[in-house]
PDB file of N, CA and C in Angstrom:
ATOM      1  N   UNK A   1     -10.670   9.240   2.900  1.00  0.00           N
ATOM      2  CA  UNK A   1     -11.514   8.215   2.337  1.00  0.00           C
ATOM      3  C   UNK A   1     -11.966   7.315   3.482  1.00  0.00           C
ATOM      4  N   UNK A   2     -13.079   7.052   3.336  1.00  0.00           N
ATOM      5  CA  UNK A   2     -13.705   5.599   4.731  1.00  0.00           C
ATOM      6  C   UNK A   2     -13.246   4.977   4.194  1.00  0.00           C
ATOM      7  N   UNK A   3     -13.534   4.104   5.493  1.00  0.00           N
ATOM      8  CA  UNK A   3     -13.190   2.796   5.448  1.00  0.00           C
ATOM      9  C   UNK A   3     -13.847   2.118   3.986  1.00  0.00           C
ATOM     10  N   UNK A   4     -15.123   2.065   4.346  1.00  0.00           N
ATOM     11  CA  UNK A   4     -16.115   1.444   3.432  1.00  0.00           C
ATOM     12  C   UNK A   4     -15.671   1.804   1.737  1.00  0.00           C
ATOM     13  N   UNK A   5     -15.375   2.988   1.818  1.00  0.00           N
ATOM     14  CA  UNK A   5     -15.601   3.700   0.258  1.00  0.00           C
ATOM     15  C   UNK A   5     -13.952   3.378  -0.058  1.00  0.00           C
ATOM     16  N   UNK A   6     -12.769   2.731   0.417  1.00  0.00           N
ATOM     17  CA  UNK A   6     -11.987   2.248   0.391  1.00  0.00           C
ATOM     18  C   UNK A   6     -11.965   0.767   0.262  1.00  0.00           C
ATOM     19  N   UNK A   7     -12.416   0.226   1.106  1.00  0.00           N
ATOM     20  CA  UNK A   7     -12.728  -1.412   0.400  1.00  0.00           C
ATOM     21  C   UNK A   7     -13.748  -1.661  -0.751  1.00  0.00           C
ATOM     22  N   UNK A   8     -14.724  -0.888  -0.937  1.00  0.00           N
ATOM     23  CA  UNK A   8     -15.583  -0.620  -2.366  1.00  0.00           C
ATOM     24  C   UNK A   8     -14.422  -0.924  -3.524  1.00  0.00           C
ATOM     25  N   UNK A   9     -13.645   0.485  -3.226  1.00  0.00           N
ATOM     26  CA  UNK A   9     -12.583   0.304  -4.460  1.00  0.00           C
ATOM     27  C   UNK A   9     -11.692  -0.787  -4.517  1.00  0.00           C
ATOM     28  N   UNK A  10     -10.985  -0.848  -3.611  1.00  0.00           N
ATOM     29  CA  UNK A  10      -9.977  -2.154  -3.825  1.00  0.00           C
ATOM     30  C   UNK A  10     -10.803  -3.351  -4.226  1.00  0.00           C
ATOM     31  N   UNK A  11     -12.047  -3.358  -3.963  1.00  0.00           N
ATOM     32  CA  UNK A  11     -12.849  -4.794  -4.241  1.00  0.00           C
ATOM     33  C   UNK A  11     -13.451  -4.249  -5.814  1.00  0.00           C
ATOM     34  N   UNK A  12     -13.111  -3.272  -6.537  1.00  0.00           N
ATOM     35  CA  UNK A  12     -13.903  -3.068  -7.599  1.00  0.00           C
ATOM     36  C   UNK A  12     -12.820  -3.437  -8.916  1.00  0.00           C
ATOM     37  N   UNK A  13     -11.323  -2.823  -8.072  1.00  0.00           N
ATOM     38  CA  UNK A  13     -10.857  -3.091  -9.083  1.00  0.00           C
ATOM     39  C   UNK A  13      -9.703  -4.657  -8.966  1.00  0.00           C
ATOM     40  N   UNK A  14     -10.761  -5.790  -8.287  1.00  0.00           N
ATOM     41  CA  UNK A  14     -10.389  -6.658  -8.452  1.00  0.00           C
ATOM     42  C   UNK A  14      -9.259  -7.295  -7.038  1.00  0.00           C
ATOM     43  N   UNK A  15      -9.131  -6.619  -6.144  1.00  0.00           N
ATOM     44  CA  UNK A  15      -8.093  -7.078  -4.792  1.00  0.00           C
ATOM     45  C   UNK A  15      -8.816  -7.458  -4.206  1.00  0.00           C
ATOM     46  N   UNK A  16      -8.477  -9.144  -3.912  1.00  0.00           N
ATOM     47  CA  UNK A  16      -9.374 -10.186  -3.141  1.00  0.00           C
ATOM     48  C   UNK A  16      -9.718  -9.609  -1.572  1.00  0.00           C
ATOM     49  N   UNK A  17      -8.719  -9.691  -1.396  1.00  0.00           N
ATOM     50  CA  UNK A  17      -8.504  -8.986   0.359  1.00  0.00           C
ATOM     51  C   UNK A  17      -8.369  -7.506   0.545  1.00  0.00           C
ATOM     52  N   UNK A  18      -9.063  -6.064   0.243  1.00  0.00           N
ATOM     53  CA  UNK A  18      -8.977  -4.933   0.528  1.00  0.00           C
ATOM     54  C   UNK A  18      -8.754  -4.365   1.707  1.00  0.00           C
ATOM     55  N   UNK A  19      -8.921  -5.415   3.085  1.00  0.00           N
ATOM     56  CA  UNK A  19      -9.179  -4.630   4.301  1.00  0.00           C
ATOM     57  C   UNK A  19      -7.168  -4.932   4.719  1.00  0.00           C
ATOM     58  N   UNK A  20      -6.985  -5.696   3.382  1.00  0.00           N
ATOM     59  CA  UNK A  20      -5.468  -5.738   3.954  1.00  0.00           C
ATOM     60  C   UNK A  20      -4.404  -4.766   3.756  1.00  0.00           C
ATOM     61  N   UNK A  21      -4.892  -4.061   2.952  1.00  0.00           N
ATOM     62  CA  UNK A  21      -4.272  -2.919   1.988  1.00  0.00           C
ATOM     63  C   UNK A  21      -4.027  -1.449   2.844  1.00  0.00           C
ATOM     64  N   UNK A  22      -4.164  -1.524   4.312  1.00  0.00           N
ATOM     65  CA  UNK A  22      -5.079  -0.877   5.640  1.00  0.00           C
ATOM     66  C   UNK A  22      -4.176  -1.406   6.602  1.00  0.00           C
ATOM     67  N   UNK A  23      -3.798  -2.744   6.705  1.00  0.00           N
ATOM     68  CA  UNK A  23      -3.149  -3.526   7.632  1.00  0.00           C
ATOM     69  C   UNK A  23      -2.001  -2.828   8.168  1.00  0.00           C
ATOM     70  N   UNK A  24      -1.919  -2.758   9.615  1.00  0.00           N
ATOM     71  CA  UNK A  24      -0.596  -2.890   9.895  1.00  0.00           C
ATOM     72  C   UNK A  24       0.357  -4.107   9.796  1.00  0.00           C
ATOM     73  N   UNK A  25       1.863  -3.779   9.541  1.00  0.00           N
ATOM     74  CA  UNK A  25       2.713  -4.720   9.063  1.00  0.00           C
ATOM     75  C   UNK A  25       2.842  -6.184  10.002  1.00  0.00           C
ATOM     76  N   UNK A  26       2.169  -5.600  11.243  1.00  0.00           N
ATOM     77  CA  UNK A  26       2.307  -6.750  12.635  1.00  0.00           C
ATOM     78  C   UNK A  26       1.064  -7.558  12.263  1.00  0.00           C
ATOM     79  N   UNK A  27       0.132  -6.978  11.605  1.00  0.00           N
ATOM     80  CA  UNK A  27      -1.097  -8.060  11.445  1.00  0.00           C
ATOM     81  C   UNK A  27      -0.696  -8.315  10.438  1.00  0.00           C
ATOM     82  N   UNK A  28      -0.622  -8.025   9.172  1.00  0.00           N
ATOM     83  CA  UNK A  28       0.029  -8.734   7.880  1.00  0.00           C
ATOM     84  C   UNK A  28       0.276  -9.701   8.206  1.00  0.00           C
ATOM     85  N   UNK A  29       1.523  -9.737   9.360  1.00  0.00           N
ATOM     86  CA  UNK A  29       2.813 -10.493   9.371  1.00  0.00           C
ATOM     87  C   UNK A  29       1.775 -11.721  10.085  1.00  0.00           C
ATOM     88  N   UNK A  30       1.273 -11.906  10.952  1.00  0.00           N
ATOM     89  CA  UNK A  30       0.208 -12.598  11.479  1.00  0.00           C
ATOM     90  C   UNK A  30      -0.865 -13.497  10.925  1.00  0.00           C
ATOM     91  N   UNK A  31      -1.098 -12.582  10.062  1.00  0.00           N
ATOM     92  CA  UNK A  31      -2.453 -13.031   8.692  1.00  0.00           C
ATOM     93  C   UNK A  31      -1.495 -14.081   7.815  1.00  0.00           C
ATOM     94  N   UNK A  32      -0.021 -13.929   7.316  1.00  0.00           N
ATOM     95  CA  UNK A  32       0.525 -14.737   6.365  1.00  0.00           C
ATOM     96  C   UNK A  32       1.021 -16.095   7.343  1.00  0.00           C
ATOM     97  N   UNK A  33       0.872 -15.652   8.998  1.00  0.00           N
ATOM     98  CA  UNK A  33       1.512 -17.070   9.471  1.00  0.00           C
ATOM     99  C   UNK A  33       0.086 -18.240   9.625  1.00  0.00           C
ATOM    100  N   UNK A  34      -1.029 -17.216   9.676  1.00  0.00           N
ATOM    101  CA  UNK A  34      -2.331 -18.331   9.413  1.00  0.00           C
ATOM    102  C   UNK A  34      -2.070 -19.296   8.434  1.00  0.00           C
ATOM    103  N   UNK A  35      -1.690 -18.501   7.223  1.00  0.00           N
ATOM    104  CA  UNK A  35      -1.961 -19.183   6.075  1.00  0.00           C
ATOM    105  C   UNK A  35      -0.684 -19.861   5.843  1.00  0.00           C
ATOM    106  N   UNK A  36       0.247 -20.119   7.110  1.00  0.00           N
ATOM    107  CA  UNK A  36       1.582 -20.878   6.648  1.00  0.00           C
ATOM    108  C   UNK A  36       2.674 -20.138   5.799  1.00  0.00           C
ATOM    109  N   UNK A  37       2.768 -19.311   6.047  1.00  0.00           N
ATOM    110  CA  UNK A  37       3.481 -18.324   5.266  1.00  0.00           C
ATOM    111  C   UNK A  37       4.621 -17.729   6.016  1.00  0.00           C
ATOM    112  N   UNK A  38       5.645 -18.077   6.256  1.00  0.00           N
ATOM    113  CA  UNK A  38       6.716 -17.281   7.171  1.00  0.00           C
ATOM    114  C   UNK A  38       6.757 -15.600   6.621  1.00  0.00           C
ATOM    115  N   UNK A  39       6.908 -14.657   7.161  1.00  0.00           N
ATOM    116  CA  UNK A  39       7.068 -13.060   6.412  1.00  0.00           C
ATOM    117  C   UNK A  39       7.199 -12.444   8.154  1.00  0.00           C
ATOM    118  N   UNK A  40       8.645 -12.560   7.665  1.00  0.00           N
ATOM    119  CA  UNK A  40       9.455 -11.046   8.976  1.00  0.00           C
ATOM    120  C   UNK A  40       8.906 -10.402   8.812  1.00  0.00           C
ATOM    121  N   UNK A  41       8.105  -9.124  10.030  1.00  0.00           N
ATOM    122  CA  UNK A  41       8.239  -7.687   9.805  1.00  0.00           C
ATOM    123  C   UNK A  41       9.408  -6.952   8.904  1.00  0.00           C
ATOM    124  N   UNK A  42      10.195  -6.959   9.255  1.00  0.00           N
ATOM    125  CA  UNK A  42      10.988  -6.605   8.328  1.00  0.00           C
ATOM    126  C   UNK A  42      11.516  -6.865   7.375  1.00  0.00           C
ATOM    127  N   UNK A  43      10.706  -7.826   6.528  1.00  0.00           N
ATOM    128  CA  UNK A  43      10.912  -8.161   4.984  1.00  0.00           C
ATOM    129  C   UNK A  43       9.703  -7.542   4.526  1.00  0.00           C
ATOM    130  N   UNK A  44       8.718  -7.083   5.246  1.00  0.00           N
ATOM    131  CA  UNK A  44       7.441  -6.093   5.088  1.00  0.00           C
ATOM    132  C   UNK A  44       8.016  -5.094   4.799  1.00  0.00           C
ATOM    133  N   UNK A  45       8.710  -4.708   5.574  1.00  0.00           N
ATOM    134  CA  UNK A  45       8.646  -3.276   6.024  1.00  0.00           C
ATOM    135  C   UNK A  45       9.626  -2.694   4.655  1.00  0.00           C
ATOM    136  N   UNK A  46      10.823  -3.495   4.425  1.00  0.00           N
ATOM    137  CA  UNK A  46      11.279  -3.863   3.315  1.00  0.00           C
ATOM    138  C   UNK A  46      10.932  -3.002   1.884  1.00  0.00           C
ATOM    139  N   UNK A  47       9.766  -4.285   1.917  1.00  0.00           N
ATOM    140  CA  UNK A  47       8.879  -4.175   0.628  1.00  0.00           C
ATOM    141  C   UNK A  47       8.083  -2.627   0.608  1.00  0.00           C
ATOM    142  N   UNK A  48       7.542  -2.253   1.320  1.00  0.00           N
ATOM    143  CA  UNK A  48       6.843  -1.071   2.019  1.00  0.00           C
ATOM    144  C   UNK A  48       7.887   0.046   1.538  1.00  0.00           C
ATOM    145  N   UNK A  49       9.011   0.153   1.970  1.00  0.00           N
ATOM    146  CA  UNK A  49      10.023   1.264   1.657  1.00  0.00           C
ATOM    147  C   UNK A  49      10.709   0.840   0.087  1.00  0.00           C
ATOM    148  N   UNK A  50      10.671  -0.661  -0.284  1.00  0.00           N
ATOM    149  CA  UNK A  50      11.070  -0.006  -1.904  1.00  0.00           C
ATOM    150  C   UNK A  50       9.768   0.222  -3.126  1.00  0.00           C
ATOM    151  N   UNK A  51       8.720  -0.293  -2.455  1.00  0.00           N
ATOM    152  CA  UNK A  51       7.510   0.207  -3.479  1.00  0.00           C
ATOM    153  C   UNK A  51       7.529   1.540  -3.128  1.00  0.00           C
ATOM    154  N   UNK A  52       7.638   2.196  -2.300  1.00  0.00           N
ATOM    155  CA  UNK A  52       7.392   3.824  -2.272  1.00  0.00           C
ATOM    156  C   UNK A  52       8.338   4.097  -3.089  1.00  0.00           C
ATOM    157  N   UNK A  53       9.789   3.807  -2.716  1.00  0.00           N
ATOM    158  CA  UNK A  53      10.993   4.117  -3.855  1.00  0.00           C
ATOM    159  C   UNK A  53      10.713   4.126  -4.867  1.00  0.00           C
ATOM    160  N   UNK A  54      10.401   2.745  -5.635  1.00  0.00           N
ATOM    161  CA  UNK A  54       9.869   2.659  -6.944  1.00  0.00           C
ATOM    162  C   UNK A  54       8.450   3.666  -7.468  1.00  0.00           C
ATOM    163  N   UNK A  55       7.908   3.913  -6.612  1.00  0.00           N
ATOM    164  CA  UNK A  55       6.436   4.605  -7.152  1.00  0.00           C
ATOM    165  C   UNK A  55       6.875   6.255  -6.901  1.00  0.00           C
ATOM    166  N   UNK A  56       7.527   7.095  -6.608  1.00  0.00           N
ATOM    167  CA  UNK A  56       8.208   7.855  -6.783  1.00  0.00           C
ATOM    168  C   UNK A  56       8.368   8.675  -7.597  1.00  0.00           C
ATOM    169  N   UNK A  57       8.999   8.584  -8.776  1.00  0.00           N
ATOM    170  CA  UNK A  57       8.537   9.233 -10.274  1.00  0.00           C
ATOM    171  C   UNK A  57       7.280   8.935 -10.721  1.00  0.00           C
ATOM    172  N   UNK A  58       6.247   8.157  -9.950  1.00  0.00           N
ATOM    173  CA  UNK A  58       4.778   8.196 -10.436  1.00  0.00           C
ATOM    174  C   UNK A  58       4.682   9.582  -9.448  1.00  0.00           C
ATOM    175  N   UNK A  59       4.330   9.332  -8.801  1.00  0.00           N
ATOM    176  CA  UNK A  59       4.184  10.452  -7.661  1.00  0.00           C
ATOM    177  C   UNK A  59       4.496  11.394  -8.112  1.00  0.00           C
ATOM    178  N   UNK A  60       5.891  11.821  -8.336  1.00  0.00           N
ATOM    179  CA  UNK A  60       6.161  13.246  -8.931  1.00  0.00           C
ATOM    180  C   UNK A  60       5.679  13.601  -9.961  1.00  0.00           C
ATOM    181  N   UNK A  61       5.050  12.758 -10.935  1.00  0.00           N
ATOM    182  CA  UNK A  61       4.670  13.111 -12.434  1.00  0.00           C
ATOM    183  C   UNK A  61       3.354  13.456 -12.274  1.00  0.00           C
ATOM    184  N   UNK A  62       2.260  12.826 -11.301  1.00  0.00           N
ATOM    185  CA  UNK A  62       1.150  12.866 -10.990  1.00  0.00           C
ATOM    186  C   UNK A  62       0.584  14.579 -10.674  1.00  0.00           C
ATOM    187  N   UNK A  63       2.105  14.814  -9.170  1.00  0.00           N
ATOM    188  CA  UNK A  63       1.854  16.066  -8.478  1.00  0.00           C
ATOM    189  C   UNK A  63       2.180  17.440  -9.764  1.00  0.00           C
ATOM    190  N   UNK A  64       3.063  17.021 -10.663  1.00  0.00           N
ATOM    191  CA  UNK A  64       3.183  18.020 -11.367  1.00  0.00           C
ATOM    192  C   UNK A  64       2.331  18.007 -12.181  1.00  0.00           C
ATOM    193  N   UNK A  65       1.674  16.798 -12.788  1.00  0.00           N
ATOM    194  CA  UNK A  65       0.304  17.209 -13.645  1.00  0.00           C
ATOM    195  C   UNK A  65      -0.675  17.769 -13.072  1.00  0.00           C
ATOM    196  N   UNK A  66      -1.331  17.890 -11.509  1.00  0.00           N
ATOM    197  CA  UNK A  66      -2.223  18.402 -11.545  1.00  0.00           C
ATOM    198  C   UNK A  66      -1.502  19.812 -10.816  1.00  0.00           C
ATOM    199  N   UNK A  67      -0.669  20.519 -11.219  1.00  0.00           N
ATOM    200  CA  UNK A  67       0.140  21.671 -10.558  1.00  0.00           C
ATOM    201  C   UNK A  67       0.486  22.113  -9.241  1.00  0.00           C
ATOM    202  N   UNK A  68       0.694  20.420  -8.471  1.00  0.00           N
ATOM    203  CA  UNK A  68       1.560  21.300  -7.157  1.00  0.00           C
ATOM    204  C   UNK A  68       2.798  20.248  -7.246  1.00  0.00           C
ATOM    205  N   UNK A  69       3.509  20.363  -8.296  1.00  0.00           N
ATOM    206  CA  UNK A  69       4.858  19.969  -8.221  1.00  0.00           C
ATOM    207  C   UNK A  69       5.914  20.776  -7.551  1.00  0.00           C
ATOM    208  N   UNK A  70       5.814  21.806  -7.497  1.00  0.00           N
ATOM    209  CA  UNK A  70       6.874  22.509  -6.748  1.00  0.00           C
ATOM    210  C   UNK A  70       6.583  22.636  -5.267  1.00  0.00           C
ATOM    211  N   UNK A  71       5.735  21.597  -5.148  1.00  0.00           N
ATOM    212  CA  UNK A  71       5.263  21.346  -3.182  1.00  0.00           C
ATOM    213  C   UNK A  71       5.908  19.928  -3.216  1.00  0.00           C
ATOM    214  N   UNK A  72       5.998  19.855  -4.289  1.00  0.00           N
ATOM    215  CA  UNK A  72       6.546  17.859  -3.404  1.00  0.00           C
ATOM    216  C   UNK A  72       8.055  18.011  -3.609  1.00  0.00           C
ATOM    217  N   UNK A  73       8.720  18.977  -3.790  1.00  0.00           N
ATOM    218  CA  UNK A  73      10.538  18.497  -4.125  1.00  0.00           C
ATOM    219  C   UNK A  73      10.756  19.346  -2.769  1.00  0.00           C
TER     220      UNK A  73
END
């Protein structure tokens, strides 16, 4: 996906900031101290490894609906 046709979407379905969604965790971490925001890299990185955790059984339910579930285990 581009760039462009990637911030289209995140801006369509409503995410103020799309080009952040892209970010590395070092600019994140940078972007939240602009705005006064303390955020470790590694309370990112954190968050980053338990949303994948959590999204997980989406993932697997997804790959087996459209039939390559027995490629993702």
């Amino acid at each position: 996906m581009s760039r462009e046709v990637h911030v289209r979407f995140w801006e369509s379905v409503g995410v103020r900031f799309p080009r952040a969604t892209r970010l590395p965790l070092y600019r994140l971490e940078r972007q939240a101290a602009r705005s006064g925001v303390t955020l470790s890299r590694s309370t990112l990185a954190d968050w980053v490894g338990r949303t994948g955790v959590a999204l997980e059984p989406l993932w697997l339910r997804l790959a087996e609906l459209l039939g390559d579930g027995a490629a993702c285990r």
